[in-house]
C-alpha atoms as a PDB file:
ATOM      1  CA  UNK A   1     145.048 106.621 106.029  1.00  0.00           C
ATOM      2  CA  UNK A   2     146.861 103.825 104.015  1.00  0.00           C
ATOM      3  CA  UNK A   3     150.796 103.452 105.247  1.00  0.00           C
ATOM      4  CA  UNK A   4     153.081 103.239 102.216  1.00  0.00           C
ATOM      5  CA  UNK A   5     154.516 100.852 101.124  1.00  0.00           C
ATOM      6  CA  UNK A   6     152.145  98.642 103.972  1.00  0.00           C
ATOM      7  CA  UNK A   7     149.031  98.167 102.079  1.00  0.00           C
ATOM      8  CA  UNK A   8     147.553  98.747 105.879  1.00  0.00           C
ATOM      9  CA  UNK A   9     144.600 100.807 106.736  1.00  0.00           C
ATOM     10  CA  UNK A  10     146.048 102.783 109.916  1.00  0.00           C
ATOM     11  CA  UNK A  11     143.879 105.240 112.336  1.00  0.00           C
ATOM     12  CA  UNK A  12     144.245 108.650 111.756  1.00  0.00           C
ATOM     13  CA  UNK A  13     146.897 110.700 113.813  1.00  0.00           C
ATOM     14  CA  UNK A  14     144.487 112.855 115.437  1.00  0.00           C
ATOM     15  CA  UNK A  15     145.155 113.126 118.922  1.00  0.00           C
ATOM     16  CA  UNK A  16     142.971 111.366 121.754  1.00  0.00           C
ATOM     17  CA  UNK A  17     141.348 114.612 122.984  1.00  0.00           C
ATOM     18  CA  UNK A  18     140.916 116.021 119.614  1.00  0.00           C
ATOM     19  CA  UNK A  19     138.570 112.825 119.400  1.00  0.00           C
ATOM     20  CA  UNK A  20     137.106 113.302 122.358  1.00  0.00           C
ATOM     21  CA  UNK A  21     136.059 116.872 121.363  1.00  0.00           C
ATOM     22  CA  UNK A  22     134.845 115.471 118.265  1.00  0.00           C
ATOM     23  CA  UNK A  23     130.385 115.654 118.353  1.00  0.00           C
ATOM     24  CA  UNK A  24     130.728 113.363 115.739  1.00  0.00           C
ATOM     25  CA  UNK A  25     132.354 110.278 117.852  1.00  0.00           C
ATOM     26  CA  UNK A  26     131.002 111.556 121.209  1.00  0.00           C
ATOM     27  CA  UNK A  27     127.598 110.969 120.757  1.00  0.00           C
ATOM     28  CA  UNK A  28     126.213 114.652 121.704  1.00  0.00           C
ATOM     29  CA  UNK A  29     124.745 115.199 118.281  1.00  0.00           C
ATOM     30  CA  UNK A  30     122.428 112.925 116.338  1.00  0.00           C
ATOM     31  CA  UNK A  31     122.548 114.370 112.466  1.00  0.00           C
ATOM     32  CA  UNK A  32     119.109 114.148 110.763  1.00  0.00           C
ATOM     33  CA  UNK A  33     118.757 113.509 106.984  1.00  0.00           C
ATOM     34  CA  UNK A  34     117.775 116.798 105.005  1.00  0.00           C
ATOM     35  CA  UNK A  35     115.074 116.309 102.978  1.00  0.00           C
ATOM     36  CA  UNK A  36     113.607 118.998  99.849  1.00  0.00           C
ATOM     37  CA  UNK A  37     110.777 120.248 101.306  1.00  0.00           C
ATOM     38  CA  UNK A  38     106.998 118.459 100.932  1.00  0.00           C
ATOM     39  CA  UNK A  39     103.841 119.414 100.943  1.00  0.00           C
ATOM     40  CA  UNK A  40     101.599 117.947 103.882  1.00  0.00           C
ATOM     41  CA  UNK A  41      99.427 116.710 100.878  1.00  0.00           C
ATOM     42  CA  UNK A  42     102.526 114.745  99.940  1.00  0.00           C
ATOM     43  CA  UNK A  43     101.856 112.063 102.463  1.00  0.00           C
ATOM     44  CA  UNK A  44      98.885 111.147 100.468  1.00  0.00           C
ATOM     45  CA  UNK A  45      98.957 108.376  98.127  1.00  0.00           C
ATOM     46  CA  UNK A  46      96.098 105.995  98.156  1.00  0.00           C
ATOM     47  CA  UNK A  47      92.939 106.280  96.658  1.00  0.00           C
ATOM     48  CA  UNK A  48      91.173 105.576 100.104  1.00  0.00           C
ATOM     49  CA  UNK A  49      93.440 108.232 101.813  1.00  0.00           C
ATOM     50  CA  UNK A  50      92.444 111.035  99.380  1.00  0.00           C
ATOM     51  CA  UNK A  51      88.836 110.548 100.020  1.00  0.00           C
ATOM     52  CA  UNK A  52      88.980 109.928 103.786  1.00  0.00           C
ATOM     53  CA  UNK A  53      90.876 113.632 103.284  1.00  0.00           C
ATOM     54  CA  UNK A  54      88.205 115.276 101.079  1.00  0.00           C
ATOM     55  CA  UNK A  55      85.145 113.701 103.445  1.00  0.00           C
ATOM     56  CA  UNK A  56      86.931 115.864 106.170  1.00  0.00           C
ATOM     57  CA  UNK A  57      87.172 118.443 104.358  1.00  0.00           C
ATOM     58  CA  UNK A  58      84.020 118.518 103.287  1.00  0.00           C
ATOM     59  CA  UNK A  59      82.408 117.964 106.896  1.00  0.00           C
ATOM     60  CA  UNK A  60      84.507 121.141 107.476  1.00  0.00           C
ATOM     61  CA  UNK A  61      82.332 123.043 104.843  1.00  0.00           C
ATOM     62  CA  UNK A  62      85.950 123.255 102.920  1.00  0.00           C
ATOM     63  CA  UNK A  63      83.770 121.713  99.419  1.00  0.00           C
ATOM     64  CA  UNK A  64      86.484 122.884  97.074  1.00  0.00           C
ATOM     65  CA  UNK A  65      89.864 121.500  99.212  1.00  0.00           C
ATOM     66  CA  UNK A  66      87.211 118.473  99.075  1.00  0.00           C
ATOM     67  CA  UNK A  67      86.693 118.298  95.192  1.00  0.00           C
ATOM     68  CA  UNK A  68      90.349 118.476  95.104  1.00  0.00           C
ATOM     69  CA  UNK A  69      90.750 115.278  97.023  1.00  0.00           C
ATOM     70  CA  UNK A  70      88.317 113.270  95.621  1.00  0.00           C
ATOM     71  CA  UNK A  71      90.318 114.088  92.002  1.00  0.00           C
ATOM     72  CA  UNK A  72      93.324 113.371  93.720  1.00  0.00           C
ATOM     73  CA  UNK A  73      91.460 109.779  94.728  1.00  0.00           C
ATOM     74  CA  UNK A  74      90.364 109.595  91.277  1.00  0.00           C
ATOM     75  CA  UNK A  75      93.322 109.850  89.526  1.00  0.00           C
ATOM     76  CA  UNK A  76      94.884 107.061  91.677  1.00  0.00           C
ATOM     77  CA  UNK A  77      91.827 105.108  91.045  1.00  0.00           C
ATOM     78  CA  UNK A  78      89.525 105.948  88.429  1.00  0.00           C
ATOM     79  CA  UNK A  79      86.816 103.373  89.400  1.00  0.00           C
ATOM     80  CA  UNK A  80      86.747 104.245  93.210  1.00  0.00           C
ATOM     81  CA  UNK A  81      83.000 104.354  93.266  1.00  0.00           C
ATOM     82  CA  UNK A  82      83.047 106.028  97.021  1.00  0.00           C
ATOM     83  CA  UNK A  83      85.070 108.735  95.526  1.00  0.00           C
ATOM     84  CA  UNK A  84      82.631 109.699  92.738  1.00  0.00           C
ATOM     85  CA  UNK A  85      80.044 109.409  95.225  1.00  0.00           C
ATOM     86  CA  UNK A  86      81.569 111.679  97.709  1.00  0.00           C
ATOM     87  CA  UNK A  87      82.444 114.390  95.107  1.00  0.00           C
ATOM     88  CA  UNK A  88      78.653 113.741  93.975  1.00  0.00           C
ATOM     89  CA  UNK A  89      77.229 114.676  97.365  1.00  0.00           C
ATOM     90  CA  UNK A  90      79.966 117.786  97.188  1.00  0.00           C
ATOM     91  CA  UNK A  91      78.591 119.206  94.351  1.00  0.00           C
ATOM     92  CA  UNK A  92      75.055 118.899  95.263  1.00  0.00           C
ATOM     93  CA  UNK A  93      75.732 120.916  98.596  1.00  0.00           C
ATOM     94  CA  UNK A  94      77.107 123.544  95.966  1.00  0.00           C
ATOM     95  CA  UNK A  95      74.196 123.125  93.941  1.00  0.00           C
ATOM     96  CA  UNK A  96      75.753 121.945  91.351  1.00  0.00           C
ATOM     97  CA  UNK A  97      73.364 119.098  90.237  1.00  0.00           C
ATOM     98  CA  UNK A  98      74.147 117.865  87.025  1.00  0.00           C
ATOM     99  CA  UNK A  99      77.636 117.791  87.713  1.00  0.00           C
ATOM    100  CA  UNK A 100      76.562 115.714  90.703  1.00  0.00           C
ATOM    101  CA  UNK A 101      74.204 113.287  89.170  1.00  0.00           C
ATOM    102  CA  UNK A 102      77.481 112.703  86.584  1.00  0.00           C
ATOM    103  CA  UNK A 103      79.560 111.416  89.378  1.00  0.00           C
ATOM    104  CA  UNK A 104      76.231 109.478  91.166  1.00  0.00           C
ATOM    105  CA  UNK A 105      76.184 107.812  87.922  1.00  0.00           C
ATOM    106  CA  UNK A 106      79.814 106.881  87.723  1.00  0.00           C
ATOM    107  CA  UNK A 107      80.007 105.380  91.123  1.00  0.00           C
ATOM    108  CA  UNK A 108      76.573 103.307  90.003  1.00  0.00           C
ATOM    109  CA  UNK A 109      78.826 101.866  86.901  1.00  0.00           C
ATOM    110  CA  UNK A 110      81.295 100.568  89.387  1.00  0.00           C
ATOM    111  CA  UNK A 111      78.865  99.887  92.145  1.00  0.00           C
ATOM    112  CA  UNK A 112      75.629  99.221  90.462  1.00  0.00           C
ATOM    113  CA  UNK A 113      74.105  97.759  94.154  1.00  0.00           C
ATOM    114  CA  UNK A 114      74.811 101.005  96.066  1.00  0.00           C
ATOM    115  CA  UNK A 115      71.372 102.278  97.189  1.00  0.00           C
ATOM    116  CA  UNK A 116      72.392 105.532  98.767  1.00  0.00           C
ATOM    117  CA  UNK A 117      73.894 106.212  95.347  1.00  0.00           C
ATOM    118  CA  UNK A 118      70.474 106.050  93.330  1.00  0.00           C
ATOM    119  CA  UNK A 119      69.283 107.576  96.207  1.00  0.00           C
ATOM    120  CA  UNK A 120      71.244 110.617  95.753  1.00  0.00           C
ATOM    121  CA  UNK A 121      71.262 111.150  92.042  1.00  0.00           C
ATOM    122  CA  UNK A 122      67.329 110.866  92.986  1.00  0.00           C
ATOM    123  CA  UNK A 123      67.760 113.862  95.445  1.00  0.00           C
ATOM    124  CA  UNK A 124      69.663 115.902  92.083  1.00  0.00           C
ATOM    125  CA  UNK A 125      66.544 115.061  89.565  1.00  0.00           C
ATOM    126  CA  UNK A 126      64.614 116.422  92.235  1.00  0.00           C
ATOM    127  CA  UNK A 127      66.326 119.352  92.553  1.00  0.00           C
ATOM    128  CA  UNK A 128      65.943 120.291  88.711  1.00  0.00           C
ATOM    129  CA  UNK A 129      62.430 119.233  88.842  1.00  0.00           C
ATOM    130  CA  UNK A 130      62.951 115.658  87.132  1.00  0.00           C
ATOM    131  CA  UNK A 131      60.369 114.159  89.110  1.00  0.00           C
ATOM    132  CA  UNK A 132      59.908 111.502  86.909  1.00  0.00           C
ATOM    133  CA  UNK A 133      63.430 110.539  86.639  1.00  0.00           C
ATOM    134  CA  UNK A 134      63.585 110.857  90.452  1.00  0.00           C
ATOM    135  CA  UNK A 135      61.316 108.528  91.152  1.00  0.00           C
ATOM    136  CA  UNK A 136      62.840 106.035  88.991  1.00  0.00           C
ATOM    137  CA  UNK A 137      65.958 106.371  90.686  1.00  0.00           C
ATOM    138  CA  UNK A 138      64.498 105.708  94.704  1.00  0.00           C
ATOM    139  CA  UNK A 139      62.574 102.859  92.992  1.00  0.00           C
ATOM    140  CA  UNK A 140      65.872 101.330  92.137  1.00  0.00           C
ATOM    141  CA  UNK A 141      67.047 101.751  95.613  1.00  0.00           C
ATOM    142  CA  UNK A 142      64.105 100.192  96.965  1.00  0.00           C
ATOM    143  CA  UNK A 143      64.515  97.411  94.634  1.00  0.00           C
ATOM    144  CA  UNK A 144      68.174  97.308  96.707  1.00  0.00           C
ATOM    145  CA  UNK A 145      66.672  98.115 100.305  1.00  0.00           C
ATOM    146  CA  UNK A 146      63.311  97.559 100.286  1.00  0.00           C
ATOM    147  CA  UNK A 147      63.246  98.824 103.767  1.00  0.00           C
ATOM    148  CA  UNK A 148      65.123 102.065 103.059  1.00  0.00           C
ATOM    149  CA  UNK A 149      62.872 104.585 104.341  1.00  0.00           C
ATOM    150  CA  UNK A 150      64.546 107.491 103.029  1.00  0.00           C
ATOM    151  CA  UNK A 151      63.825 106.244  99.428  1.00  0.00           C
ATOM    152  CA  UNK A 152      60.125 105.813 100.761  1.00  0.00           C
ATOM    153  CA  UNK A 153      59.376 109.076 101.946  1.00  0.00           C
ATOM    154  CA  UNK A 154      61.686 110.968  98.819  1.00  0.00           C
ATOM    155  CA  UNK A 155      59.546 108.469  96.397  1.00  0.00           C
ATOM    156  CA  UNK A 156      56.468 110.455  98.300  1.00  0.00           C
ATOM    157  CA  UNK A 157      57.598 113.546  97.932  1.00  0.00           C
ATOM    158  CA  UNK A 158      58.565 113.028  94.079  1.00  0.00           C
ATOM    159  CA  UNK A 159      54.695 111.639  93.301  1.00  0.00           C
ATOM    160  CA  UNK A 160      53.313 114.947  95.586  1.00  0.00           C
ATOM    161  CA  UNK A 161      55.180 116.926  93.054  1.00  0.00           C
ATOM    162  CA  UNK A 162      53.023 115.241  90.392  1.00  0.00           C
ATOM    163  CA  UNK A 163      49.866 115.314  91.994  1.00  0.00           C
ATOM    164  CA  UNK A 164      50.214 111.582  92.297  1.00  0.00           C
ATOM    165  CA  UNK A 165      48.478 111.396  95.417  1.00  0.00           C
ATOM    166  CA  UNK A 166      47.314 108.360  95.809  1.00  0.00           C
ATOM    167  CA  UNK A 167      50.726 106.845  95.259  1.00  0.00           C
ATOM    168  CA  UNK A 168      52.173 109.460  97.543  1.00  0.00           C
ATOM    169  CA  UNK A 169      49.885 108.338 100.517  1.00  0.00           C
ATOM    170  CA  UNK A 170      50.932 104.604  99.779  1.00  0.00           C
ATOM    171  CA  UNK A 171      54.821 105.406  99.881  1.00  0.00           C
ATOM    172  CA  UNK A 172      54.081 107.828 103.198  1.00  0.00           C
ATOM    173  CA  UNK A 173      52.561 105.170 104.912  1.00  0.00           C
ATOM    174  CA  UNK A 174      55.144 102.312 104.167  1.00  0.00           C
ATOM    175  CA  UNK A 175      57.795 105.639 105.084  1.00  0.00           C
ATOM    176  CA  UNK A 176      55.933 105.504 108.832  1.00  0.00           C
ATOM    177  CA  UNK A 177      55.938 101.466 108.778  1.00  0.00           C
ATOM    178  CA  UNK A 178      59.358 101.308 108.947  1.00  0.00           C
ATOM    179  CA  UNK A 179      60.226 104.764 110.512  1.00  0.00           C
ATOM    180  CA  UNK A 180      57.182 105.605 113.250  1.00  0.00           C
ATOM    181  CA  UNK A 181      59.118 108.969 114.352  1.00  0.00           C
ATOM    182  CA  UNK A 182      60.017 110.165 110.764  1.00  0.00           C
ATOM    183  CA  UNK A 183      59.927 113.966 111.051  1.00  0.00           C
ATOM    184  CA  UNK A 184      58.024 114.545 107.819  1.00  0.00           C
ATOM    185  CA  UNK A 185      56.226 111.321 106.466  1.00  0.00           C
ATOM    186  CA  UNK A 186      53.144 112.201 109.233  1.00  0.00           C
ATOM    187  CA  UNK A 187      52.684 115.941 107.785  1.00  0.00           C
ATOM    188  CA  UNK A 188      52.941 114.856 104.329  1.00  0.00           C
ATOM    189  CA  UNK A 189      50.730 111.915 104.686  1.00  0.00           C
ATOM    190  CA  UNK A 190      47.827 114.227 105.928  1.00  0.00           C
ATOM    191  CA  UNK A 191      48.866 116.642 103.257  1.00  0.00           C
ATOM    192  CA  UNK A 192      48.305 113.873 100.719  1.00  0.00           C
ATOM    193  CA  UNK A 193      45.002 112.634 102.099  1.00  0.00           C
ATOM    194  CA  UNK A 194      43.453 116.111 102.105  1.00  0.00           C
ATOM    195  CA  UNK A 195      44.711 116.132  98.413  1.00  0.00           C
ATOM    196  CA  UNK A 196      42.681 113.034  97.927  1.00  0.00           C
ATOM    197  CA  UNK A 197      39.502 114.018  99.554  1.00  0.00           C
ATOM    198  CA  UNK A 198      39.489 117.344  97.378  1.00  0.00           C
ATOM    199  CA  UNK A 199      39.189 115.438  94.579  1.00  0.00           C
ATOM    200  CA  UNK A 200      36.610 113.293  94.995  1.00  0.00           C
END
């Protein structure tokens, strides 16, 4: 309190073992700051934190808590190409292809190099029987990764679908060049060649 007629600061009057009592000057209690309460989503802010979020949610089989965070990614950063190609593969695991190939193509605008990306939107032209399309797209990746033998065997597949043979056989064999124990290219490959054969 201020003494009058001082201008001194003095302690307060309280008595000693009032102040010992006193939580406040013993020590005993540590106060915490109140906050308003928060959402656990709350602690999310960055772009990358948002999708690393969705992609677990999504491994989780959670795909719309996982379209929800790849927004919340986007809307942080519009031209996070892993984002649109996360929410991409989302969609397509909800079947939801042309949505999908929308967000393959977004994260190919701001990541025109990604071959998994034309990869993907390859898998979605499939899907809606766009072989043509399809093919065009793993032909970019391959252009990318010319050893990618995903592209390779889904290029296959894509020319089967058109009775392309010939061109089917090359694309198995180059699959089985670079992948010996691929689970499908060996099947196909014979399926192909029996194809061929018939027609001669």
């Amino acid at each position: 309190m201020m003494e009058h007629g001082t201008g001194k600061a003095t302690r307060s009057t309280t008595s000693g073992a009032a102040a010992r009592r006193s939580p406040a000057l013993t020590g005993h209690v540590r106060l915490t700051p109140i906050f308003p309460w928060r959402s656990p989503l709350a602690e999310f802010h960055t772009a990358v934190e948002w999708n690393t979020k969705g992609s677990d949610s999504s491994k989780q089989g959670r795909y719309t808590a996982a379209l929800e965070c790849y927004d919340k990614a986007l809307e942080v950063d519009p031209r996070y190409a892993a984002a649109w190609f996360d929410k991409g593969v989302t969609l397509g695991k909800l079947k939801r292809y042309d949505e999908a190939i929308q967000c393959f193509e977004q994260a190919l605008e701001n990541d025109p190099k990604n071959g998994e990306a034309w990869i993907w939107r390859g898998f979605m032209l499939d899907n809606l029987d766009r072989y043509k399309e399809a093919i065009d797209c793993y032909a970019r990746a391959l252009k990318i990764e010319p050893n990618n033998a995903v592209a390779w065997f889904s290029k296959g597949i894509a020319l089967t679908n058109l009775n392309r043979y010939k061109e089917a056989l090359t694309c198995f064999d180059r699959t089985l060049e670079i992948d010996p124990y691929h689970p499908l290219a060996k099947d196909n490959r014979e399926a192909a060649l029996r194809n061929i054969n018939t027609r001669r």
